[in-house]
PDB file of N, CA and C in Angstrom:
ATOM      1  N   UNK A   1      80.870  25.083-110.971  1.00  0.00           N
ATOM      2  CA  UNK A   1      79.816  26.049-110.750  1.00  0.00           C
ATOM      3  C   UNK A   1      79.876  27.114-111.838  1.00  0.00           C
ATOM      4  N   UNK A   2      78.776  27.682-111.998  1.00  0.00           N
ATOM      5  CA  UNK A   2      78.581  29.041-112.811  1.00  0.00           C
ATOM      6  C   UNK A   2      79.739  30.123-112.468  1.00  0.00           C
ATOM      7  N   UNK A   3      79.894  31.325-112.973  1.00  0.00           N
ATOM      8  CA  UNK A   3      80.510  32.325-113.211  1.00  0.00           C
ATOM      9  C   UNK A   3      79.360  33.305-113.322  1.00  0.00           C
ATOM     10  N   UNK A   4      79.949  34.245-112.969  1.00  0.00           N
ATOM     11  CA  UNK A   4      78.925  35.187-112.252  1.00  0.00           C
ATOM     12  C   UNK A   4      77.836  35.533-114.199  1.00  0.00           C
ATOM     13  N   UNK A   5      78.401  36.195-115.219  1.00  0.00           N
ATOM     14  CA  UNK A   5      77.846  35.687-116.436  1.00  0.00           C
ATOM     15  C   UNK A   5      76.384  34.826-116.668  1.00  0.00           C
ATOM     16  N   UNK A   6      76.849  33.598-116.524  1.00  0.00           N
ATOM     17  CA  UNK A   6      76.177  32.442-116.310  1.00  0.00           C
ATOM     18  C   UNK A   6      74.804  32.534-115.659  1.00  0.00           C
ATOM     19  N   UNK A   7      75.594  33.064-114.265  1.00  0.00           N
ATOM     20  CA  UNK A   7      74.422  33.162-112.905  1.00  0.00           C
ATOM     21  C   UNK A   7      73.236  34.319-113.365  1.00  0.00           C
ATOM     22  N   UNK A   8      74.165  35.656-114.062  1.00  0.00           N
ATOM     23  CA  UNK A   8      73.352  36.711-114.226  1.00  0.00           C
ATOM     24  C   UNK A   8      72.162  36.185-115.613  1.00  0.00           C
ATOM     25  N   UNK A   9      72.186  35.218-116.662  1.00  0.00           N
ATOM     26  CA  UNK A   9      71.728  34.616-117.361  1.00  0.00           C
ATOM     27  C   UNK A   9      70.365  34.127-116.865  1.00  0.00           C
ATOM     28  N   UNK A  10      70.545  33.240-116.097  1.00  0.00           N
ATOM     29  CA  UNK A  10      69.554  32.595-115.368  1.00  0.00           C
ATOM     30  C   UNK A  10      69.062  33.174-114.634  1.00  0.00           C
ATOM     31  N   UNK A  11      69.454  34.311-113.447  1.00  0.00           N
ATOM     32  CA  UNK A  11      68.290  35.195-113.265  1.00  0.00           C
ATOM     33  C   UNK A  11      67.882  35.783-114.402  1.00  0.00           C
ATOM     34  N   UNK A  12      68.131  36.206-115.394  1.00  0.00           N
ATOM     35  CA  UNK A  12      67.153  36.857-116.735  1.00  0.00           C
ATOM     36  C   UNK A  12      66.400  35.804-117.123  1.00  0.00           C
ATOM     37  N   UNK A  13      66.368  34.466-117.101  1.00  0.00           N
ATOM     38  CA  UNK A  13      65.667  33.503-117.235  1.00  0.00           C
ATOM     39  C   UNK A  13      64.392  33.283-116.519  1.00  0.00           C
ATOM     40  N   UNK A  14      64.569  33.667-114.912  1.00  0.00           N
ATOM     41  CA  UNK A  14      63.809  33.410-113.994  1.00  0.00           C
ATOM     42  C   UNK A  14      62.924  34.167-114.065  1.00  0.00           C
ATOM     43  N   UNK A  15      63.283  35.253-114.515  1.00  0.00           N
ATOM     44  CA  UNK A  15      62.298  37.049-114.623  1.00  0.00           C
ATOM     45  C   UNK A  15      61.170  36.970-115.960  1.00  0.00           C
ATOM     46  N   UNK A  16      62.050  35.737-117.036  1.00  0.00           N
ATOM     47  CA  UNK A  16      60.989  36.025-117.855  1.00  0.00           C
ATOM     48  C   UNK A  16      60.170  34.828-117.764  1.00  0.00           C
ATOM     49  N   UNK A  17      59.947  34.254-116.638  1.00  0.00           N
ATOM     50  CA  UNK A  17      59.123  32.952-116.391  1.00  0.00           C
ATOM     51  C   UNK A  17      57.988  33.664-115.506  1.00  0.00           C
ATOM     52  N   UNK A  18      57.871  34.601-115.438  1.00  0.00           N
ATOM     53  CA  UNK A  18      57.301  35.373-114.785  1.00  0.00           C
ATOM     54  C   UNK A  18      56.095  35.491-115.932  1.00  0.00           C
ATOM     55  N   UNK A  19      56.607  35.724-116.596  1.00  0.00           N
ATOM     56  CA  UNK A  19      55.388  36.580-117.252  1.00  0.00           C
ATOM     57  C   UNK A  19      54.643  34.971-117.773  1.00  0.00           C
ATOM     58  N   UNK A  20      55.320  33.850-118.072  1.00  0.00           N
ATOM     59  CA  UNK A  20      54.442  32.719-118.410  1.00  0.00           C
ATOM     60  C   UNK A  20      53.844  31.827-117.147  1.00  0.00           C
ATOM     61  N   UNK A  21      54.470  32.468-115.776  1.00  0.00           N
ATOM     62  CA  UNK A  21      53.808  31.588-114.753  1.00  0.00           C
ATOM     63  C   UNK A  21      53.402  32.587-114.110  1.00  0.00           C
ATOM     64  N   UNK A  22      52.459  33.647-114.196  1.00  0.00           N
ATOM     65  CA  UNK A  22      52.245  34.885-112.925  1.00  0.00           C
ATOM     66  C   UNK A  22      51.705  34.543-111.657  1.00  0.00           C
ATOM     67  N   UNK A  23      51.021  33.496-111.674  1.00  0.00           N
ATOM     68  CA  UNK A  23      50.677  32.538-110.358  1.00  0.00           C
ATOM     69  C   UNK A  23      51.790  32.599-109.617  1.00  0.00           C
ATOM     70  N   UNK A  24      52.949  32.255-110.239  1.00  0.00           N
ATOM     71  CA  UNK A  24      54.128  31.683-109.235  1.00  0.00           C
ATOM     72  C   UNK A  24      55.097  32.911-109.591  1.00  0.00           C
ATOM     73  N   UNK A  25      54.849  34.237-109.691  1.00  0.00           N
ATOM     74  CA  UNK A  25      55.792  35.429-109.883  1.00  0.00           C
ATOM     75  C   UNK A  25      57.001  35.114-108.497  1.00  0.00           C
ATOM     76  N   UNK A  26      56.295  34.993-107.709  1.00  0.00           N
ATOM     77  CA  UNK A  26      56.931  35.328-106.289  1.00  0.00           C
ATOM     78  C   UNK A  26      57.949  34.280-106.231  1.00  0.00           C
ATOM     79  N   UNK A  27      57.785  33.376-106.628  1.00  0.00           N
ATOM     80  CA  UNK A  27      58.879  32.054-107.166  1.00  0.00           C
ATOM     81  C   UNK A  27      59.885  32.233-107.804  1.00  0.00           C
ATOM     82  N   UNK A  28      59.438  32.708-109.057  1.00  0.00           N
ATOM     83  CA  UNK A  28      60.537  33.154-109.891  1.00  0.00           C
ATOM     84  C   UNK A  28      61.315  34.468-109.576  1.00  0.00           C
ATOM     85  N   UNK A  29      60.539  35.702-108.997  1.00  0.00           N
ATOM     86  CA  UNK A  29      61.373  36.814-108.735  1.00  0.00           C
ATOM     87  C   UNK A  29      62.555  36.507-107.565  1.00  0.00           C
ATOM     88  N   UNK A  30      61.963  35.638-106.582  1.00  0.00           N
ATOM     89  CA  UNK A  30      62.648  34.894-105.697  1.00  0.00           C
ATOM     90  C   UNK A  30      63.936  34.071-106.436  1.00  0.00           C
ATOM     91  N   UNK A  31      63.645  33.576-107.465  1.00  0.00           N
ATOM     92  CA  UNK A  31      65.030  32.769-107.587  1.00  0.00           C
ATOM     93  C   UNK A  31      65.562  33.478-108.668  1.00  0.00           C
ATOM     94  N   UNK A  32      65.379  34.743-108.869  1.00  0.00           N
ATOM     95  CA  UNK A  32      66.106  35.611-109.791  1.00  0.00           C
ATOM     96  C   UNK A  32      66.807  36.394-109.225  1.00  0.00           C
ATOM     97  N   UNK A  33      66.826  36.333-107.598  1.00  0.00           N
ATOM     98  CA  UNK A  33      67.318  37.193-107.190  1.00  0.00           C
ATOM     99  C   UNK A  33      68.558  36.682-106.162  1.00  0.00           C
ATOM    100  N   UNK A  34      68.156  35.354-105.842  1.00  0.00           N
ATOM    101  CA  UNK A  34      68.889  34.231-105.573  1.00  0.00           C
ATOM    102  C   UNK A  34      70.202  34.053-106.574  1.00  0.00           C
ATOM    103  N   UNK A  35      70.107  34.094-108.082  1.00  0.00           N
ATOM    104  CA  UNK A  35      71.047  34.060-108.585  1.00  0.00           C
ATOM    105  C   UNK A  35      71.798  35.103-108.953  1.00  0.00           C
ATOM    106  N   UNK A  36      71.044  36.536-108.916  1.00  0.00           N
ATOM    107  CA  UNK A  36      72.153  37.651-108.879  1.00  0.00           C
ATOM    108  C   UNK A  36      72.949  37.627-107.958  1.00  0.00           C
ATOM    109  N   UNK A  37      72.907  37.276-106.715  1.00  0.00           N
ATOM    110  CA  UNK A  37      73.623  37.288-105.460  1.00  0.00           C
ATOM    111  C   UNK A  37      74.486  36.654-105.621  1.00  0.00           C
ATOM    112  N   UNK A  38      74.097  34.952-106.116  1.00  0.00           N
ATOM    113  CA  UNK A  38      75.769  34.011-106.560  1.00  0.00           C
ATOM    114  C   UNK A  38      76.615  34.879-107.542  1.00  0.00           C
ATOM    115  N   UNK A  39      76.125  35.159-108.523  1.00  0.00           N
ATOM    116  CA  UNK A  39      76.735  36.658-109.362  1.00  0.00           C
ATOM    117  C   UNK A  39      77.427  37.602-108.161  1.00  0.00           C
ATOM    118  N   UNK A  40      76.832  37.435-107.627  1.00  0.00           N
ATOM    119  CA  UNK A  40      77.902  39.204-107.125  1.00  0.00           C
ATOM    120  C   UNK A  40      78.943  38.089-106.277  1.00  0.00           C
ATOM    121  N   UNK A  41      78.510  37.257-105.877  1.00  0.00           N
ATOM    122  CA  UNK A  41      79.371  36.331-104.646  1.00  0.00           C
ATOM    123  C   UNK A  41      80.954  36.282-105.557  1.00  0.00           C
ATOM    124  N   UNK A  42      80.433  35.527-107.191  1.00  0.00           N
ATOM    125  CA  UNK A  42      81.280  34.819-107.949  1.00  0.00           C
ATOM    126  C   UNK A  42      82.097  35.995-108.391  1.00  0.00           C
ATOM    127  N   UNK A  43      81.886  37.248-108.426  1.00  0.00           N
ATOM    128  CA  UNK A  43      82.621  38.625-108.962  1.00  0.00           C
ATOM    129  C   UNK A  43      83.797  38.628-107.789  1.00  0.00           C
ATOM    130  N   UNK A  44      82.818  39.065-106.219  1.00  0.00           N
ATOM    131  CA  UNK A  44      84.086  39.158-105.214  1.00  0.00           C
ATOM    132  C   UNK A  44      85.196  38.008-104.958  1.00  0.00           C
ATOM    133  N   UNK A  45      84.686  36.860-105.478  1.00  0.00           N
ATOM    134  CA  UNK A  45      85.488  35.690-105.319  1.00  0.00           C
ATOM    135  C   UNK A  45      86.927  35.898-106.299  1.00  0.00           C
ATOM    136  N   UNK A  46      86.565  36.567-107.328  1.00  0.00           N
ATOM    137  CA  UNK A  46      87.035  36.518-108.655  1.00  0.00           C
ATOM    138  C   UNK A  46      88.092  37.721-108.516  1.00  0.00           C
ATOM    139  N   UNK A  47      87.554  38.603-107.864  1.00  0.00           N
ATOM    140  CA  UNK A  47      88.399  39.663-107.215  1.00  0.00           C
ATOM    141  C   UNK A  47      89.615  39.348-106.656  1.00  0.00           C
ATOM    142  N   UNK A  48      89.206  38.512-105.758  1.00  0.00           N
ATOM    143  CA  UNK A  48      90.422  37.629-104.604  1.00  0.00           C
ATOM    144  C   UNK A  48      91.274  36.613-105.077  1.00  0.00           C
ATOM    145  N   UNK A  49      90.986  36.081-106.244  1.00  0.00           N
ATOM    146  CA  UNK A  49      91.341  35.367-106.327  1.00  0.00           C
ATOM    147  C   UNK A  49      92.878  35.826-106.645  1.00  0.00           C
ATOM    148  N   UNK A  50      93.470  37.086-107.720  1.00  0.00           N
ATOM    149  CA  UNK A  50      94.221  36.938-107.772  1.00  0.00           C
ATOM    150  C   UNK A  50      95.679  37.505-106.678  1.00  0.00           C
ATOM    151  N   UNK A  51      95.121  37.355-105.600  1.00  0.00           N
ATOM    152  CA  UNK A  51      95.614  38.056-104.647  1.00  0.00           C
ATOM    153  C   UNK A  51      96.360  36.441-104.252  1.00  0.00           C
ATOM    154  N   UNK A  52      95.434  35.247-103.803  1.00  0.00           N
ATOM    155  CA  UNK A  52      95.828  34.402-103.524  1.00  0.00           C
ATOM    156  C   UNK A  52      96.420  33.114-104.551  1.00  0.00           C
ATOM    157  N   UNK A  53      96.274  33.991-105.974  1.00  0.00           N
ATOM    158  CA  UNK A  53      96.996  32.944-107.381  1.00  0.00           C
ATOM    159  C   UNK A  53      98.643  32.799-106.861  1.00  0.00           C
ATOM    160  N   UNK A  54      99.291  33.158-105.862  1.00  0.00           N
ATOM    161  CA  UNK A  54     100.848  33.142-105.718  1.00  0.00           C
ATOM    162  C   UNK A  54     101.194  31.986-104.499  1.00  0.00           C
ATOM    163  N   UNK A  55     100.080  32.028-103.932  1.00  0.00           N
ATOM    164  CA  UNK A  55      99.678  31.487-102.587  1.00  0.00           C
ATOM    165  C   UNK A  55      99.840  29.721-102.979  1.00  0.00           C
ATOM    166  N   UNK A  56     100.908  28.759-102.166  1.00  0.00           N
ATOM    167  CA  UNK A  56     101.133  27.362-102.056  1.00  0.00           C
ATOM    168  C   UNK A  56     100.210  27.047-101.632  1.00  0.00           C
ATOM    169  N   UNK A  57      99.516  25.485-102.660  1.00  0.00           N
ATOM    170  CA  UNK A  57      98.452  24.603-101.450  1.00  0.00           C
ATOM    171  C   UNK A  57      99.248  24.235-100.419  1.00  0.00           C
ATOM    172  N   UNK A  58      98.446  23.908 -99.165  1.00  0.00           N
ATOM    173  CA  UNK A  58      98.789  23.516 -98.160  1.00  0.00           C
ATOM    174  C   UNK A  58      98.702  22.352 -98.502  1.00  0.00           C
ATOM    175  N   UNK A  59      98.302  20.869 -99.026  1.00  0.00           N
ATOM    176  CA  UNK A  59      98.826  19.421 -99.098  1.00  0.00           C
ATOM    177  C   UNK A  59      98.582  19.724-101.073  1.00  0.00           C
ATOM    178  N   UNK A  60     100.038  19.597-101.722  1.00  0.00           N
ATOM    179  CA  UNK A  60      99.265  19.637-103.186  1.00  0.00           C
ATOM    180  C   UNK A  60      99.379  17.935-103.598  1.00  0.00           C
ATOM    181  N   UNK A  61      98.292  17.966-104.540  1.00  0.00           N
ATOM    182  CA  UNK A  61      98.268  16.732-104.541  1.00  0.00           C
ATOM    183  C   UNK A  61      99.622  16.353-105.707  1.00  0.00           C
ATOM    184  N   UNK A  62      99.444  14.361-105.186  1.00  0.00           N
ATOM    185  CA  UNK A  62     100.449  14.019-105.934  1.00  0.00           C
ATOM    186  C   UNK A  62     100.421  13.702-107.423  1.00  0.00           C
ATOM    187  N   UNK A  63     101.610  13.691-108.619  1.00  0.00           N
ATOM    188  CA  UNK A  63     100.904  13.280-109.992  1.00  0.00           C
ATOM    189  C   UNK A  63     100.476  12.035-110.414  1.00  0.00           C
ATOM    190  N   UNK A  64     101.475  10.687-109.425  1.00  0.00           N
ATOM    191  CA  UNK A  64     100.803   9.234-109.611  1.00  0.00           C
ATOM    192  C   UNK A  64     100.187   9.390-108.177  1.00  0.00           C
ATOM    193  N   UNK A  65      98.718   9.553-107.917  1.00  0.00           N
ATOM    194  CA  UNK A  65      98.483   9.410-106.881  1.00  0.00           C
ATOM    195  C   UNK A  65      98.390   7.718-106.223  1.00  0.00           C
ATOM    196  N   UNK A  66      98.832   6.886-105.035  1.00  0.00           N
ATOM    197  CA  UNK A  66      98.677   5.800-104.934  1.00  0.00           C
ATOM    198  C   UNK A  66      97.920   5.140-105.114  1.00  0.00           C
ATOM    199  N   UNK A  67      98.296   4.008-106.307  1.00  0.00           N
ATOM    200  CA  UNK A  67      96.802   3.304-106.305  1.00  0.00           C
ATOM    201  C   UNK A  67      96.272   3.384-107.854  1.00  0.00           C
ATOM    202  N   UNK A  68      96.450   4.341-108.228  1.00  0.00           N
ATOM    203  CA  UNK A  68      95.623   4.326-109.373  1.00  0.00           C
ATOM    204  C   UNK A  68      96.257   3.467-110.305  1.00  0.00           C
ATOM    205  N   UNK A  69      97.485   3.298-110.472  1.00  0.00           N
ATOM    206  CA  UNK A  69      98.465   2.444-111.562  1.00  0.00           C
ATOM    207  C   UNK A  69      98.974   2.878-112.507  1.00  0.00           C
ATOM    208  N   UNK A  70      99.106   4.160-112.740  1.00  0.00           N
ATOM    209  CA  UNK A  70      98.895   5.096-113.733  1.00  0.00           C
ATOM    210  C   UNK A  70     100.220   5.744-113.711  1.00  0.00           C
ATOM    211  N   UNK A  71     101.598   5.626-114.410  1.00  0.00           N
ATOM    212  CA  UNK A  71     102.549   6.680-114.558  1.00  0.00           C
ATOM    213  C   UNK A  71     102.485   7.750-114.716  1.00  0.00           C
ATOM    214  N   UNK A  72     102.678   9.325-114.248  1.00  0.00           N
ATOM    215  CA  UNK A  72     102.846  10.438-115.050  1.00  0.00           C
ATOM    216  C   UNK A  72     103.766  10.639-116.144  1.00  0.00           C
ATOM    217  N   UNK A  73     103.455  11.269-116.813  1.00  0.00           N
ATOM    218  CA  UNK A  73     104.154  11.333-118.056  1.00  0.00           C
ATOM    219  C   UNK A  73     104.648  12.386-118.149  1.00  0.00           C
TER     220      UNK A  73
END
């Protein structure tokens, strides 16, 4: 997925489709605003994250997983 960056991009994208589709403003302001929100989502995520960077998976996976045939190296 995007990074909040990314997300904030494409709503600036959506805003200026506006001015070439004004029929469908309400479309585009709509999904410009849709992607600031994954933006702010992807910031607080990003926040947390390093709180839980110390934190063990609960099943981590294995390096030859079964099956594949594949040695780790």
């Amino acid at each position: 997925m995007e990074n909040a960056q990314q997300c904030r991009a494409i709503a600036l994208l959506c805003r200026q489709q506006v001015s070439f589709h004004p029929q469908d403003s309400w479309k585009w302001l709509a999904q410009a605003e849709r992607w600031e929100h994954l933006a702010d989502a992807r910031l607080v995520l990003n926040a947390e994250a390093p709180k839980s960077a110390n934190a063990k998976p609960a099943n981590p996976v294995p390096a030859n997983p079964v099956g594949t045939g594949t040695a780790a190296a």
